[in-house]
PDB file of N, CA and C in Angstrom:
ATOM      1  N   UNK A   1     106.145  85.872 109.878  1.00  0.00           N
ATOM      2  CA  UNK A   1     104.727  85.615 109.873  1.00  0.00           C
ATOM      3  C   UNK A   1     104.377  84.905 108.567  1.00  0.00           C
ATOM      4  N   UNK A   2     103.467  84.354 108.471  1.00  0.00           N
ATOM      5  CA  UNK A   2     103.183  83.367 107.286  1.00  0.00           C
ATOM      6  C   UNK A   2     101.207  83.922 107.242  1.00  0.00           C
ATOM      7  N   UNK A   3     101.129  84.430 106.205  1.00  0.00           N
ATOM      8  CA  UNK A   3     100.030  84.635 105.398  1.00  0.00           C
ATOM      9  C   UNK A   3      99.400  83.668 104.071  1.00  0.00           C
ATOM     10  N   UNK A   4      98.001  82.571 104.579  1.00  0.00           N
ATOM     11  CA  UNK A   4      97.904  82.535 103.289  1.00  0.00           C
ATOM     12  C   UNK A   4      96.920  82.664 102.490  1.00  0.00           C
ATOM     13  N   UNK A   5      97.467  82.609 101.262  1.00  0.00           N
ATOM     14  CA  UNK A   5      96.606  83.455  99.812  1.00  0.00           C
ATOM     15  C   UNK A   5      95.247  82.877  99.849  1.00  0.00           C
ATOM     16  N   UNK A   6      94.369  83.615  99.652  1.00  0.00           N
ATOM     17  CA  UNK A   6      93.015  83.713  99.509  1.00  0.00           C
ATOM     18  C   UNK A   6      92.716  84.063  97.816  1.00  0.00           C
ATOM     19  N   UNK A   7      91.747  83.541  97.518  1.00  0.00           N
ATOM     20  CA  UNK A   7      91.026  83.814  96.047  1.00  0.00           C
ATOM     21  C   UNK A   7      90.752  85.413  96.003  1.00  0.00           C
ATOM     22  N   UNK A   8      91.673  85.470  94.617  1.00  0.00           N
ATOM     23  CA  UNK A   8      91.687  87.060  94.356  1.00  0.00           C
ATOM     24  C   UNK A   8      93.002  87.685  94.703  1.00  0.00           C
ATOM     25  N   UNK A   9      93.748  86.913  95.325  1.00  0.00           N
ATOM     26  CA  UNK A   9      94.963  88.018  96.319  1.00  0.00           C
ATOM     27  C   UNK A   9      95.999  88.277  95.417  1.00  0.00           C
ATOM     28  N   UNK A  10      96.062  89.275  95.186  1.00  0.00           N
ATOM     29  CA  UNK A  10      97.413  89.772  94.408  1.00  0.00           C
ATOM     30  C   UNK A  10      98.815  90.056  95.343  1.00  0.00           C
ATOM     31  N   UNK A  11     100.221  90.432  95.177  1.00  0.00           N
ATOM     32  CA  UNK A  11     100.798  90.776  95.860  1.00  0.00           C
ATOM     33  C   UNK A  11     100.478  92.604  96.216  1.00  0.00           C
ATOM     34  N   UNK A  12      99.739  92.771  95.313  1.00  0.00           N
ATOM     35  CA  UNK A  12      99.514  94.397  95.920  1.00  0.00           C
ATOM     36  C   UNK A  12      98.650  93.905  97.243  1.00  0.00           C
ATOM     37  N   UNK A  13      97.573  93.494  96.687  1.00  0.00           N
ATOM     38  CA  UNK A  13      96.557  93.420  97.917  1.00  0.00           C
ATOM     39  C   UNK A  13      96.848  92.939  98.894  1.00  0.00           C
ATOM     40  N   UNK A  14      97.875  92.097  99.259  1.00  0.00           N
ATOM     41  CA  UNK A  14      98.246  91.146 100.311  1.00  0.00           C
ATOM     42  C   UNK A  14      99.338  92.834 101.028  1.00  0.00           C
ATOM     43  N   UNK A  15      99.755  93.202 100.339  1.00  0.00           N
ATOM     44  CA  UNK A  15     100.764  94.500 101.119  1.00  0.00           C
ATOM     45  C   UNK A  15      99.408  95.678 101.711  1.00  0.00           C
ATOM     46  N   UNK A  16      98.576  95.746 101.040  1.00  0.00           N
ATOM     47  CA  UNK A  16      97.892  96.602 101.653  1.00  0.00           C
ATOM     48  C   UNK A  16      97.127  96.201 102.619  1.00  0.00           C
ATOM     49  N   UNK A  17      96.933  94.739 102.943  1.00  0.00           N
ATOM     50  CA  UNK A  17      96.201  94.076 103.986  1.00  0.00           C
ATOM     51  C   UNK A  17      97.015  94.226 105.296  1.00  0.00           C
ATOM     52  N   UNK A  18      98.271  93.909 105.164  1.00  0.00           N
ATOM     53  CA  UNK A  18      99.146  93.731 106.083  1.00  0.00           C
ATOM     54  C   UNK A  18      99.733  94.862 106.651  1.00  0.00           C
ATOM     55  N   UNK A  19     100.541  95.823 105.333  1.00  0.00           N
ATOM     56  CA  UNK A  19     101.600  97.157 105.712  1.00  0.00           C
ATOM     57  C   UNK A  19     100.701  98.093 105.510  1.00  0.00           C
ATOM     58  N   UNK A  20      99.275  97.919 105.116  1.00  0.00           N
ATOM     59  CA  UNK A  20      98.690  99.176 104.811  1.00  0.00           C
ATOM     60  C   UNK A  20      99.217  99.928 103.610  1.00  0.00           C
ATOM     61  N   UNK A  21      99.619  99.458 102.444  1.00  0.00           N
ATOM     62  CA  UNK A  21     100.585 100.272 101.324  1.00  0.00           C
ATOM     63  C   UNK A  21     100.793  99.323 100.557  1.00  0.00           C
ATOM     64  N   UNK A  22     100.204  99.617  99.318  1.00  0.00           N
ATOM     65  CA  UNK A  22     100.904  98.184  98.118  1.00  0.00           C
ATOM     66  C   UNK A  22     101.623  98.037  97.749  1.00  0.00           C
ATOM     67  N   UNK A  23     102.314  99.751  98.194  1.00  0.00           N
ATOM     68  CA  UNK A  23     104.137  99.602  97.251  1.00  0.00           C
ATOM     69  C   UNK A  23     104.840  98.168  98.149  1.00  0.00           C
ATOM     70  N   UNK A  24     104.308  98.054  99.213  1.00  0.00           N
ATOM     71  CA  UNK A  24     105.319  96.578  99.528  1.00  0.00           C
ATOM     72  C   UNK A  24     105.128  95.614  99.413  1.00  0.00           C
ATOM     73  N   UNK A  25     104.951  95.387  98.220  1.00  0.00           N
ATOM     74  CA  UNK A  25     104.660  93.995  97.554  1.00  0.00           C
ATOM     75  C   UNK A  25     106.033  93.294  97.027  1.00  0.00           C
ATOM     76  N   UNK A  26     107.265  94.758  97.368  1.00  0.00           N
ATOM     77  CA  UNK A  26     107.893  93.887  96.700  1.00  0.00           C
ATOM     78  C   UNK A  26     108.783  93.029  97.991  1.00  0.00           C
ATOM     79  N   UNK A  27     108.312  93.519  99.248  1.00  0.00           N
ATOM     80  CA  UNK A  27     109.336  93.092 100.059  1.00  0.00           C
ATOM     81  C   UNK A  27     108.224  91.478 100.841  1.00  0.00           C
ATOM     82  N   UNK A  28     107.774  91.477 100.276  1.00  0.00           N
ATOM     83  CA  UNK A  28     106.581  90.074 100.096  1.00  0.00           C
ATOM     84  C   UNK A  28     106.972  89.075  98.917  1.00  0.00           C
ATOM     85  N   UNK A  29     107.432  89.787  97.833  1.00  0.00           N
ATOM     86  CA  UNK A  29     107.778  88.891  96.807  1.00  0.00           C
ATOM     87  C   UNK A  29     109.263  88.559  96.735  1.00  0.00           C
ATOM     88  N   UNK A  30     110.015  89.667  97.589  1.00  0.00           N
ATOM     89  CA  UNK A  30     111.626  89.099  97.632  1.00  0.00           C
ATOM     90  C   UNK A  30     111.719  87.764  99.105  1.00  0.00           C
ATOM     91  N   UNK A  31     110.609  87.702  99.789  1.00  0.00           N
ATOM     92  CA  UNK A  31     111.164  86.559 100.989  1.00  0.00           C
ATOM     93  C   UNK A  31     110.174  85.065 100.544  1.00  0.00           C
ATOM     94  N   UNK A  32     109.619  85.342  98.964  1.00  0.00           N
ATOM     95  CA  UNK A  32     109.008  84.056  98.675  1.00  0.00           C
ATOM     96  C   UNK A  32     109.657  83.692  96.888  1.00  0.00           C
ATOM     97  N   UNK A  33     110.695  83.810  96.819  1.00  0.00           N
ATOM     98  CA  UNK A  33     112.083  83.581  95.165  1.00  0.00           C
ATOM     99  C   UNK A  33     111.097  82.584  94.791  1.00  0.00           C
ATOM    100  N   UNK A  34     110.919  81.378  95.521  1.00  0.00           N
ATOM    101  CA  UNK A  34     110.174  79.880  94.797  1.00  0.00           C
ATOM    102  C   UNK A  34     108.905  79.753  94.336  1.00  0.00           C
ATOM    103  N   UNK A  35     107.915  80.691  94.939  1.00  0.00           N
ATOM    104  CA  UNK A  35     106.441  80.871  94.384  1.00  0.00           C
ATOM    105  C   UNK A  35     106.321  81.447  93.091  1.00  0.00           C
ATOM    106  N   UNK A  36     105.783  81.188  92.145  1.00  0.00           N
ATOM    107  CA  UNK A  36     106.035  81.803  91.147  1.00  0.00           C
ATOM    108  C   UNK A  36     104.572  81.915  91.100  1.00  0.00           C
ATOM    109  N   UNK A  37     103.192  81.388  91.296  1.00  0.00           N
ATOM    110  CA  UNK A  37     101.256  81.406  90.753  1.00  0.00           C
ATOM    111  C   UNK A  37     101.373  81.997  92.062  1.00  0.00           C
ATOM    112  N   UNK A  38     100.638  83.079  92.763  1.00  0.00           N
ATOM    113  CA  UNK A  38      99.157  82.698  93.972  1.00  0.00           C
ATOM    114  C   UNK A  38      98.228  81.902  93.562  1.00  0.00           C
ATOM    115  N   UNK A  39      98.215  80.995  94.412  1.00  0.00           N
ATOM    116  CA  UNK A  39      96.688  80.082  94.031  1.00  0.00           C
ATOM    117  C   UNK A  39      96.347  79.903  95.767  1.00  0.00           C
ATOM    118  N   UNK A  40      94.816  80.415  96.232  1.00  0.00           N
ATOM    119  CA  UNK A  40      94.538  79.701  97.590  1.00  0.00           C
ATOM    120  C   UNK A  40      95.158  78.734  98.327  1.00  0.00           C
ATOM    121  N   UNK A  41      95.353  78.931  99.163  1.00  0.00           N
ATOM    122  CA  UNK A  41      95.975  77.825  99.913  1.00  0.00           C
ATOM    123  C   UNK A  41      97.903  78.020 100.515  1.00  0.00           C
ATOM    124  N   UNK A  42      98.137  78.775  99.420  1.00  0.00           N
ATOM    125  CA  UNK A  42      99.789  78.629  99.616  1.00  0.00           C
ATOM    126  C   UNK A  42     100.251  79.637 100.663  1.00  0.00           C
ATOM    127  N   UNK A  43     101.103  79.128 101.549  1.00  0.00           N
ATOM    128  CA  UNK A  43     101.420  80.278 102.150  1.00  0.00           C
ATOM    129  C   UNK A  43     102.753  81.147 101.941  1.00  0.00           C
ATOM    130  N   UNK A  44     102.377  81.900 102.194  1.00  0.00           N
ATOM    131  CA  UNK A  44     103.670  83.259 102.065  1.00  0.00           C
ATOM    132  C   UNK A  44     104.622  84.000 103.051  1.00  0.00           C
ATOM    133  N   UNK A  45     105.759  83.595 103.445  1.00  0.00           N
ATOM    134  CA  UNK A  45     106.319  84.383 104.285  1.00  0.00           C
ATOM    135  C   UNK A  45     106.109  85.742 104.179  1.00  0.00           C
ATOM    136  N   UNK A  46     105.871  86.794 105.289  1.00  0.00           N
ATOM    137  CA  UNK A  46     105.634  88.481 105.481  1.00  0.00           C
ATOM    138  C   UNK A  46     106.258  88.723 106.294  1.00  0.00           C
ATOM    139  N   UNK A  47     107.641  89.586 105.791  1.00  0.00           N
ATOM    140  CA  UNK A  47     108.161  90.085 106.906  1.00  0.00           C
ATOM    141  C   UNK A  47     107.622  91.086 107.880  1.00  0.00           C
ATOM    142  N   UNK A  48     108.024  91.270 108.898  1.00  0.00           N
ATOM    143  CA  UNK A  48     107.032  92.040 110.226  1.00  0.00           C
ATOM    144  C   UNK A  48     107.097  93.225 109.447  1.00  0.00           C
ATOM    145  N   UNK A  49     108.406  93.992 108.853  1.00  0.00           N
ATOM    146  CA  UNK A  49     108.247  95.551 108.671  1.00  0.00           C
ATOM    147  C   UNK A  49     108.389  95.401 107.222  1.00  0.00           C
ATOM    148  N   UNK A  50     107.892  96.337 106.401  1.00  0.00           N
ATOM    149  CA  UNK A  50     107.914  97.198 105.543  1.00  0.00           C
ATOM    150  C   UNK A  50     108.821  98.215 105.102  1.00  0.00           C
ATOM    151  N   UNK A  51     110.629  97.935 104.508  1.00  0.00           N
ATOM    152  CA  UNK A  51     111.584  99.061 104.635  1.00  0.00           C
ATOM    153  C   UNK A  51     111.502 100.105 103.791  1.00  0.00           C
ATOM    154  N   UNK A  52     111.217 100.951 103.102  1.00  0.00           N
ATOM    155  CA  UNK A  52     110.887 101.661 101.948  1.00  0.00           C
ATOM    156  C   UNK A  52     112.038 101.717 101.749  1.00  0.00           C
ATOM    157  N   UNK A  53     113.213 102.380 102.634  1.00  0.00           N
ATOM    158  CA  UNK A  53     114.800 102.231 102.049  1.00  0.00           C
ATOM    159  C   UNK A  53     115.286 101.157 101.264  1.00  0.00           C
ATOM    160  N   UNK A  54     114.936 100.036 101.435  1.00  0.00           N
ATOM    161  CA  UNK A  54     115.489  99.039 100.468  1.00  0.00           C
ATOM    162  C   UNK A  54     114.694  98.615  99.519  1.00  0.00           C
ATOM    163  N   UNK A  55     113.285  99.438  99.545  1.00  0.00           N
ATOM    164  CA  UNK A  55     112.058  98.786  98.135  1.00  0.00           C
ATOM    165  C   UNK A  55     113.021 100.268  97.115  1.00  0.00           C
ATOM    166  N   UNK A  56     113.175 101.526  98.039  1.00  0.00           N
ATOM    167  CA  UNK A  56     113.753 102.463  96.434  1.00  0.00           C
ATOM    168  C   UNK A  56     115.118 102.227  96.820  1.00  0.00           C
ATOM    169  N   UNK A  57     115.705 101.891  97.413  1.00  0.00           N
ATOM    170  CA  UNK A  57     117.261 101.715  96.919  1.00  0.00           C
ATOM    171  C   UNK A  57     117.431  99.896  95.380  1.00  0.00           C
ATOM    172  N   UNK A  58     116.383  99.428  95.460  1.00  0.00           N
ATOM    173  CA  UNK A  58     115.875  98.844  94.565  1.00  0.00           C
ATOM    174  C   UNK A  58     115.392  99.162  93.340  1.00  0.00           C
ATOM    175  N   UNK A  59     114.695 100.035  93.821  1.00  0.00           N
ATOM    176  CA  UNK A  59     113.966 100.318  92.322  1.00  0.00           C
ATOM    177  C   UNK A  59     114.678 101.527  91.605  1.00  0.00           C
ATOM    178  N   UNK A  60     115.198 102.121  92.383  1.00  0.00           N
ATOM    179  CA  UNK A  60     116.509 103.009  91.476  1.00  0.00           C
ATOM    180  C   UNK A  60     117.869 102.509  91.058  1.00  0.00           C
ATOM    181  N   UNK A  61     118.023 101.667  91.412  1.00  0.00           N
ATOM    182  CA  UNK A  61     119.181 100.344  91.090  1.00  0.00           C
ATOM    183  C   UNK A  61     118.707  99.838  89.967  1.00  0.00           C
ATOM    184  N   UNK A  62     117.476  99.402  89.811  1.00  0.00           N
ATOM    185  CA  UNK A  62     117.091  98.309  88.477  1.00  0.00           C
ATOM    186  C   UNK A  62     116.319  99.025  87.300  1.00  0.00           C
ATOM    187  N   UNK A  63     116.025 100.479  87.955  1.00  0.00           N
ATOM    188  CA  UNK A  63     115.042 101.204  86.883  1.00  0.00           C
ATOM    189  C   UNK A  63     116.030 102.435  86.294  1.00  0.00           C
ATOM    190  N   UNK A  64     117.569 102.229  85.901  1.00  0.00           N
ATOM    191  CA  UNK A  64     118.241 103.362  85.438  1.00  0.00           C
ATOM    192  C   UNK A  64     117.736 103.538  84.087  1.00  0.00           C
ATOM    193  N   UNK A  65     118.182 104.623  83.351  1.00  0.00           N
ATOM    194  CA  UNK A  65     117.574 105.625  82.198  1.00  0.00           C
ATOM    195  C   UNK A  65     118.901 105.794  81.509  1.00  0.00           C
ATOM    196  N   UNK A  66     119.235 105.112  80.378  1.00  0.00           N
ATOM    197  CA  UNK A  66     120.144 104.839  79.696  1.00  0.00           C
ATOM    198  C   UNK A  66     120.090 106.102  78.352  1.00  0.00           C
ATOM    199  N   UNK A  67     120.738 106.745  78.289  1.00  0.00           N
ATOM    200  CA  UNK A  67     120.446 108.154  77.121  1.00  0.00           C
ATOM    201  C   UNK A  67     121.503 108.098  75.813  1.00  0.00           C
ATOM    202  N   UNK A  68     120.989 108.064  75.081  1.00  0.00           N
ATOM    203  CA  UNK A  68     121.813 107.510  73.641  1.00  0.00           C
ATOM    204  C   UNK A  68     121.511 108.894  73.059  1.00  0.00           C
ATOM    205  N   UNK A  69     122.681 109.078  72.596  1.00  0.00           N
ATOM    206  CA  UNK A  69     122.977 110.710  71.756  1.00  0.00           C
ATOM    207  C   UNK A  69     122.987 110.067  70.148  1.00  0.00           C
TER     208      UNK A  69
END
């Protein structure tokens, strides 16, 4: 599906428009690598589903806690 950005749209807001949930902003921002601004007009690939398995098998992958004695 292709969504596009409206004035104001953040990637939270665009996940809560769509999946109902902002945590999936990130699976909105992993199927568009080349966009780097929202500015009106651009459109955005949205995938149909929302996986939470692969937004925290993500974010516990990239957010480890490194402990120095």
């Amino acid at each position: 599906m292709l969504y596009t950005v409206e004035t104001g749209d953040t990637l939270f807001k665009i996940a809560e428009k769509i999946y109902g949930d902002r945590i999936c902003w990130q699976v909105i921002y992993n199927a568009n690598p080349e966009v780097i601004v929202l500015v009106p007009g651009v459109k955005l690939r949205v995938p149909q589903y929302c996986d939470y398995r692969y937004i925290f098998s993500h974010l516990t992958a990239n957010n480890r806690f490194k402990f120095v004695s």
